[in-house]
N, C-alpha and C. Protein backbone atom coordinates (compact mmCIF):
# COMPACT_ATOMS: atom_id res chain seq x y z
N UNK A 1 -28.47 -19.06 5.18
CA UNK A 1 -27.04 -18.87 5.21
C UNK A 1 -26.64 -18.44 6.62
N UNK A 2 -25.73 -18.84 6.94
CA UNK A 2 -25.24 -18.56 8.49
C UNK A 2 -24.35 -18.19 8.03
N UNK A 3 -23.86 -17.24 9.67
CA UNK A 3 -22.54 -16.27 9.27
C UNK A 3 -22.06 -16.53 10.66
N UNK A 4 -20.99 -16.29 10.73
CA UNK A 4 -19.77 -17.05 11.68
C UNK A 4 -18.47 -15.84 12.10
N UNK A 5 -18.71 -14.93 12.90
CA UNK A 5 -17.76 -13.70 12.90
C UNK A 5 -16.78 -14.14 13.41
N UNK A 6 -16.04 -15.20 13.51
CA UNK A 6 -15.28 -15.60 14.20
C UNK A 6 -14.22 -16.09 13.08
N UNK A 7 -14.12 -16.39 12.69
CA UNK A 7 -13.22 -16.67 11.03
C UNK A 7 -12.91 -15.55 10.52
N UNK A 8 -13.27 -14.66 10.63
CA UNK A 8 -12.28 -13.30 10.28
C UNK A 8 -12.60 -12.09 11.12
N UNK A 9 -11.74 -11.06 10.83
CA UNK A 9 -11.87 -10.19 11.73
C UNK A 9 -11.07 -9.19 10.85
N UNK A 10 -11.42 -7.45 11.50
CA UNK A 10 -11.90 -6.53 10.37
C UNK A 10 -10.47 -5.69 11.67
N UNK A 11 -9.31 -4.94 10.48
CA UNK A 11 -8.20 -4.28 10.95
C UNK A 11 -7.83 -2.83 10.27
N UNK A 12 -7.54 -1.73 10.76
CA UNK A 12 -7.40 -0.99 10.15
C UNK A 12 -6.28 -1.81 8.68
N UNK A 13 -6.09 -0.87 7.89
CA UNK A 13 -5.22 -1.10 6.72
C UNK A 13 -3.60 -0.67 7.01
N UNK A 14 -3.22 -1.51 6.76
CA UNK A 14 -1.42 -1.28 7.41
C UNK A 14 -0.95 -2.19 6.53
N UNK A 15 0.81 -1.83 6.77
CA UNK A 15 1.69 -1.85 5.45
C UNK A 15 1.14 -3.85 5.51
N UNK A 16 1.45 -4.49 6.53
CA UNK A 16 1.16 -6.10 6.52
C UNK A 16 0.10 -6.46 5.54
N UNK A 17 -1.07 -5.84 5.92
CA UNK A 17 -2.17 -6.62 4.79
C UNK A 17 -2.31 -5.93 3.32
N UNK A 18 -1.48 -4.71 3.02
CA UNK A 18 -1.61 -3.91 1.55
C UNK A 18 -1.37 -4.56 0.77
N UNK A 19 -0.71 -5.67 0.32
CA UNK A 19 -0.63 -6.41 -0.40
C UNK A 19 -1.81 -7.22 -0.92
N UNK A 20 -2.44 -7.50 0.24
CA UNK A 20 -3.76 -7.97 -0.09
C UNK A 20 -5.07 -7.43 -0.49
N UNK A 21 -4.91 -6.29 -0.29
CA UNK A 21 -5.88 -5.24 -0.19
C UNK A 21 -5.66 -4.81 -1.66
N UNK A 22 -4.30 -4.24 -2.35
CA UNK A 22 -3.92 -4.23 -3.84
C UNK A 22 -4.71 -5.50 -4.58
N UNK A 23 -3.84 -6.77 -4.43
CA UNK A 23 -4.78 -7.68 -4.87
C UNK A 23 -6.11 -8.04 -5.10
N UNK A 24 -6.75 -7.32 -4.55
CA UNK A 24 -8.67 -7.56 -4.57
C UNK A 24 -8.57 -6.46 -5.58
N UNK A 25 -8.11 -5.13 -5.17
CA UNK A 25 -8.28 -3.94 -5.89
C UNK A 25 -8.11 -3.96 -7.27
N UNK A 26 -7.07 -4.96 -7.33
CA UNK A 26 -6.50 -4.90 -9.40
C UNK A 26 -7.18 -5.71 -9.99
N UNK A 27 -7.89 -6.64 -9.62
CA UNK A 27 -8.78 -8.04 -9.39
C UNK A 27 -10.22 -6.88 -10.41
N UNK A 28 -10.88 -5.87 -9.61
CA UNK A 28 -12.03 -5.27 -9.90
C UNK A 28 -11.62 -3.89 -10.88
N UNK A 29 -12.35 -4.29 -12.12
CA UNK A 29 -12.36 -3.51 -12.74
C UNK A 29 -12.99 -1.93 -12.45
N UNK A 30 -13.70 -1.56 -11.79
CA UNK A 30 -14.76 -0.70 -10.79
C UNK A 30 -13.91 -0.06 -9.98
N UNK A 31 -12.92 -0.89 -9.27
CA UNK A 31 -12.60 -0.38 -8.43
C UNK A 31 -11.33 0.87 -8.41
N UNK A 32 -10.75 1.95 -7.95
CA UNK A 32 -9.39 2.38 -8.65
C UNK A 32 -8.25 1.69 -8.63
N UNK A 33 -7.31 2.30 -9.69
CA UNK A 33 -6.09 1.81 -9.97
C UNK A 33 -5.13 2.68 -9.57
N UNK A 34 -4.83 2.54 -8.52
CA UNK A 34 -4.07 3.94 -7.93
C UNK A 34 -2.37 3.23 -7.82
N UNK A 35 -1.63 4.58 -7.87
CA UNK A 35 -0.11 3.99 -7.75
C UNK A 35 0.18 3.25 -6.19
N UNK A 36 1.61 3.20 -6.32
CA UNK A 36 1.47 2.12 -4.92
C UNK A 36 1.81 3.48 -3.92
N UNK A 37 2.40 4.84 -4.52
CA UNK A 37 2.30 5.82 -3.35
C UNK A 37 1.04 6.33 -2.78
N UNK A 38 -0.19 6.07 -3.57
CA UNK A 38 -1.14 6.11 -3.42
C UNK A 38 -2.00 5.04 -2.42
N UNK A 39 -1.66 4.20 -2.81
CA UNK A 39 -2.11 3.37 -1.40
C UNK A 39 -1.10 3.29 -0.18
N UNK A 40 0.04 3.73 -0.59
CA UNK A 40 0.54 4.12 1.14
C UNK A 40 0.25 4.95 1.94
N UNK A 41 -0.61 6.18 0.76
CA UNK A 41 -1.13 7.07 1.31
C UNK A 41 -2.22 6.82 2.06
N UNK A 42 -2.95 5.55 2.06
CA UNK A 42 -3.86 5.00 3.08
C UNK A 42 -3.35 5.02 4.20
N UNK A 43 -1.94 4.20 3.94
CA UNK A 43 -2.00 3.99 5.44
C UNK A 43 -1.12 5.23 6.25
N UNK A 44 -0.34 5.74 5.70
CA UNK A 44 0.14 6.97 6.17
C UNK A 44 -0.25 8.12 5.92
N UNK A 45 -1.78 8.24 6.17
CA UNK A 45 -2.44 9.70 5.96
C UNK A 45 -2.11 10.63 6.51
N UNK A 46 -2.51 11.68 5.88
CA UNK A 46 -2.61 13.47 6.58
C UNK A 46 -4.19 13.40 6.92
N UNK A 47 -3.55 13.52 8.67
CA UNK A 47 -4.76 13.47 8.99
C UNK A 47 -6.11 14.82 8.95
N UNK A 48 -5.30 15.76 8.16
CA UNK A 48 -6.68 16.55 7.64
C UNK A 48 -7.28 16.22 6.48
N UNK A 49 -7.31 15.32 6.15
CA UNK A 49 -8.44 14.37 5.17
C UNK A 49 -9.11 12.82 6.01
N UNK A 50 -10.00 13.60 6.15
CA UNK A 50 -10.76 12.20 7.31
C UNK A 50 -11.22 11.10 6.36
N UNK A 51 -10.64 10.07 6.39
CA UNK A 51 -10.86 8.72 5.97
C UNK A 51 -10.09 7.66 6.63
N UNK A 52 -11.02 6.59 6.56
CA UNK A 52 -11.01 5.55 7.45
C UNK A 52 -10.52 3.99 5.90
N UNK A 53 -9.80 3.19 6.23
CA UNK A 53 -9.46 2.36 5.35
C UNK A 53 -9.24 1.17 6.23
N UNK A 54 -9.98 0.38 5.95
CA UNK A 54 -10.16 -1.17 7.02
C UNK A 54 -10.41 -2.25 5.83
N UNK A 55 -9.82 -3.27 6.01
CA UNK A 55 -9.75 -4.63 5.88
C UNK A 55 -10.28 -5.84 6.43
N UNK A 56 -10.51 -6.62 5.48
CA UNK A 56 -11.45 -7.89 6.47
C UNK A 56 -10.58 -9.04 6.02
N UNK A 57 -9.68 -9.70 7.21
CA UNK A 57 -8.78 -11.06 6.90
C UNK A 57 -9.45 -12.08 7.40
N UNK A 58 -9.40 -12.70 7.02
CA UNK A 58 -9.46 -14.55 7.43
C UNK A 58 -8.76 -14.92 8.11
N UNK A 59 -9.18 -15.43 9.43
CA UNK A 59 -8.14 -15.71 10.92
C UNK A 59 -7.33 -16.52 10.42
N UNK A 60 -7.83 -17.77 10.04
CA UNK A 60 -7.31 -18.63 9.87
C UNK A 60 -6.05 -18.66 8.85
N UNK A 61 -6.73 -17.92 7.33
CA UNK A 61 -5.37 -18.32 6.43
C UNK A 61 -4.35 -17.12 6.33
N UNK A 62 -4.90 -16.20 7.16
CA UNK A 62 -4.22 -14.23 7.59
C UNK A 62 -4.37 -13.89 6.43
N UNK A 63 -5.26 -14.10 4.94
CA UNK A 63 -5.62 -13.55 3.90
C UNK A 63 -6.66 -12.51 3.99
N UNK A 64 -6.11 -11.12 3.31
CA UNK A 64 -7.63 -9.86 3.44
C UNK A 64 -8.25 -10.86 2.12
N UNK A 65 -9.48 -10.31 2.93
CA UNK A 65 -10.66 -11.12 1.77
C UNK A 65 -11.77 -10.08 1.16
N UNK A 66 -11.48 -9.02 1.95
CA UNK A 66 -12.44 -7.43 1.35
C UNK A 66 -11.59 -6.56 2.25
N UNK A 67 -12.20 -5.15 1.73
CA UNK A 67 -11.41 -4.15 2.13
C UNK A 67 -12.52 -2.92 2.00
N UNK A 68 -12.44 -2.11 2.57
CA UNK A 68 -13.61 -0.71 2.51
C UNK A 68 -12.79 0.50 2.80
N UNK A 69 -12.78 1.67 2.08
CA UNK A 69 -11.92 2.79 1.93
C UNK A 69 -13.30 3.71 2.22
N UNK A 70 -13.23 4.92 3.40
CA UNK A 70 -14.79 5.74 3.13
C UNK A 70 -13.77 7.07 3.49
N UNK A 71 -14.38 8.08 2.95
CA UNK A 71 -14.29 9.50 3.25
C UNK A 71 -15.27 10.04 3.85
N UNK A 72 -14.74 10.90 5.08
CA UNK A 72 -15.52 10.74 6.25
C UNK A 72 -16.30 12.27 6.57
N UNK A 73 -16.53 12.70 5.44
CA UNK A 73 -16.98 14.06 4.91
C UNK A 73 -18.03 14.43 4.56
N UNK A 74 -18.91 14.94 5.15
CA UNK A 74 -20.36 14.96 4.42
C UNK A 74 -20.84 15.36 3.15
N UNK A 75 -21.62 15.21 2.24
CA UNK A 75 -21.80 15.30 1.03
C UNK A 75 -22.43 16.69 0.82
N UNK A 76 -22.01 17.21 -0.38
CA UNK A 76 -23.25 18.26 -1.10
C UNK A 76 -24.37 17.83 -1.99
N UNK A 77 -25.50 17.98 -1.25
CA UNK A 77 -26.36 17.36 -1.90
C UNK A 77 -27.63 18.19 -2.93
N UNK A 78 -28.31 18.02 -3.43
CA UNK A 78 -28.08 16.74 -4.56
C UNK A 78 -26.92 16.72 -5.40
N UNK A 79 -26.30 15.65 -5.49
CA UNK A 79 -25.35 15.13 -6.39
C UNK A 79 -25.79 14.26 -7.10
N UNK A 80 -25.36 14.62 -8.61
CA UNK A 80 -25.41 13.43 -9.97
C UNK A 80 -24.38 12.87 -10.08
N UNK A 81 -23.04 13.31 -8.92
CA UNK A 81 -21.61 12.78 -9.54
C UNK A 81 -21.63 11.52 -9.25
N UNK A 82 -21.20 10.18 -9.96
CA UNK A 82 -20.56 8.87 -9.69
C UNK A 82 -19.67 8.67 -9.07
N UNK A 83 -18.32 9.77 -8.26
CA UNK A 83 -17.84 9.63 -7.74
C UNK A 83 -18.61 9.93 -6.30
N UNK A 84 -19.87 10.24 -6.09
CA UNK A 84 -19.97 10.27 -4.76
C UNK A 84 -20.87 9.34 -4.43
N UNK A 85 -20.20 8.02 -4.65
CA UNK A 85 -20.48 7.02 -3.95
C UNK A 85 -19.98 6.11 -3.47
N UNK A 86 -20.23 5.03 -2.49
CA UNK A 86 -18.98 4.41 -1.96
C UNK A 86 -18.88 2.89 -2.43
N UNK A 87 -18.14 2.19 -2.21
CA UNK A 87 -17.98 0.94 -2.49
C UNK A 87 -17.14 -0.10 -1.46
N UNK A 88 -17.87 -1.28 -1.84
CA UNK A 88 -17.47 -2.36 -0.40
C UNK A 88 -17.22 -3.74 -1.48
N UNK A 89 -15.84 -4.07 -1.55
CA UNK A 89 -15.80 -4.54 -2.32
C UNK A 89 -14.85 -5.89 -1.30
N UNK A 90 -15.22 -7.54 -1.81
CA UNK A 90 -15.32 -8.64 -0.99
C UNK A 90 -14.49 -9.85 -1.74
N UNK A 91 -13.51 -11.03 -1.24
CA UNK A 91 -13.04 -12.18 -1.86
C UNK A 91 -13.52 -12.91 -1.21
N UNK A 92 -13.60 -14.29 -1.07
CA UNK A 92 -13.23 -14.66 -2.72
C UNK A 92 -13.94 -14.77 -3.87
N UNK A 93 -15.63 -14.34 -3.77
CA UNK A 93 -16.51 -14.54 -4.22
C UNK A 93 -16.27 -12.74 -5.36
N UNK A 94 -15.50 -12.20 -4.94
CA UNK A 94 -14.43 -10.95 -5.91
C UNK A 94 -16.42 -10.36 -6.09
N UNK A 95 -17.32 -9.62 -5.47
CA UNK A 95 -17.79 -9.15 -5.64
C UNK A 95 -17.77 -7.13 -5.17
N UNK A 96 -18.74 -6.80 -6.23
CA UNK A 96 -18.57 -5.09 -5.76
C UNK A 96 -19.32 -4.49 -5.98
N UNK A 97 -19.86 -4.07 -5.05
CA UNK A 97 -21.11 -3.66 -4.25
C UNK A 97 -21.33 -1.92 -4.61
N UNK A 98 -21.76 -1.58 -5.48
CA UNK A 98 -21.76 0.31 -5.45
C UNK A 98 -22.95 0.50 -4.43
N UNK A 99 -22.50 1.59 -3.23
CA UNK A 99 -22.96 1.95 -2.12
C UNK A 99 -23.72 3.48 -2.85
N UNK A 100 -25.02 3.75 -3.22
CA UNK A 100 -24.89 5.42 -3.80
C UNK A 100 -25.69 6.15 -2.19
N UNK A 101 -25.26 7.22 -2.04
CA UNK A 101 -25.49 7.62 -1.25
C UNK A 101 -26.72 8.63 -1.30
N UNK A 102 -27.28 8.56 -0.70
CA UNK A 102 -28.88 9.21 -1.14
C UNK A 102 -29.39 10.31 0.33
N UNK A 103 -30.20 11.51 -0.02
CA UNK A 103 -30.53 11.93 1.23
C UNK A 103 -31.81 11.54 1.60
N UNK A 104 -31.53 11.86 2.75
CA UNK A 104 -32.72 11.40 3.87
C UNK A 104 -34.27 12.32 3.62
């Protein structure tokens, strides 16, 4: 399989591509269902909660085709919780990837 970085390219998350970024999101059952003030809250964070929210569009058709939301916080570890793990979730092939985070 060859990969081709040139056909898309990876943007922070802003009001332009949220639409698309919703769309994958309601798409995955896994993934949350958050209100839409809730995902504005992506893009208009307080920046004393460190998280990073980026998108991956397709040059060509300006469609997000995945999207990755991380909290940029170090963990208490050991954790059994399911919420402390991350996820990278991809179109059009609508796959979702659970990231668990493990120590070193």
């Amino acid at each position: 399989m060859s990969f081709d970085a040139s056909k898309f390219q990876i943007m922070p998350l802003d009001k332009a591509n949220l639409a698309g970024f919703i769309q994958i999101a309601e798409i995955l059952e896994e993934a949350p269902h958050w209100s839409l003030d809730a995902y504005l809250g992506l893009i208009n964070r307080d920046p004393s909660v460190p998280r990073i929210s980026l998108v991956a569009q397709d040059v060509q058709a300006g469609e997000v085709i995945g999207f990755v939301v991380a909290c940029l916080i170090p963990p208490v570890w050991p954790s059994t919780d399911p919420s402390d793990s991350f996820r990278l979730a991809t179109a059009p092939a609508i796959t979702l990837i659970p990231l668990r985070m493990r120590s070193l």
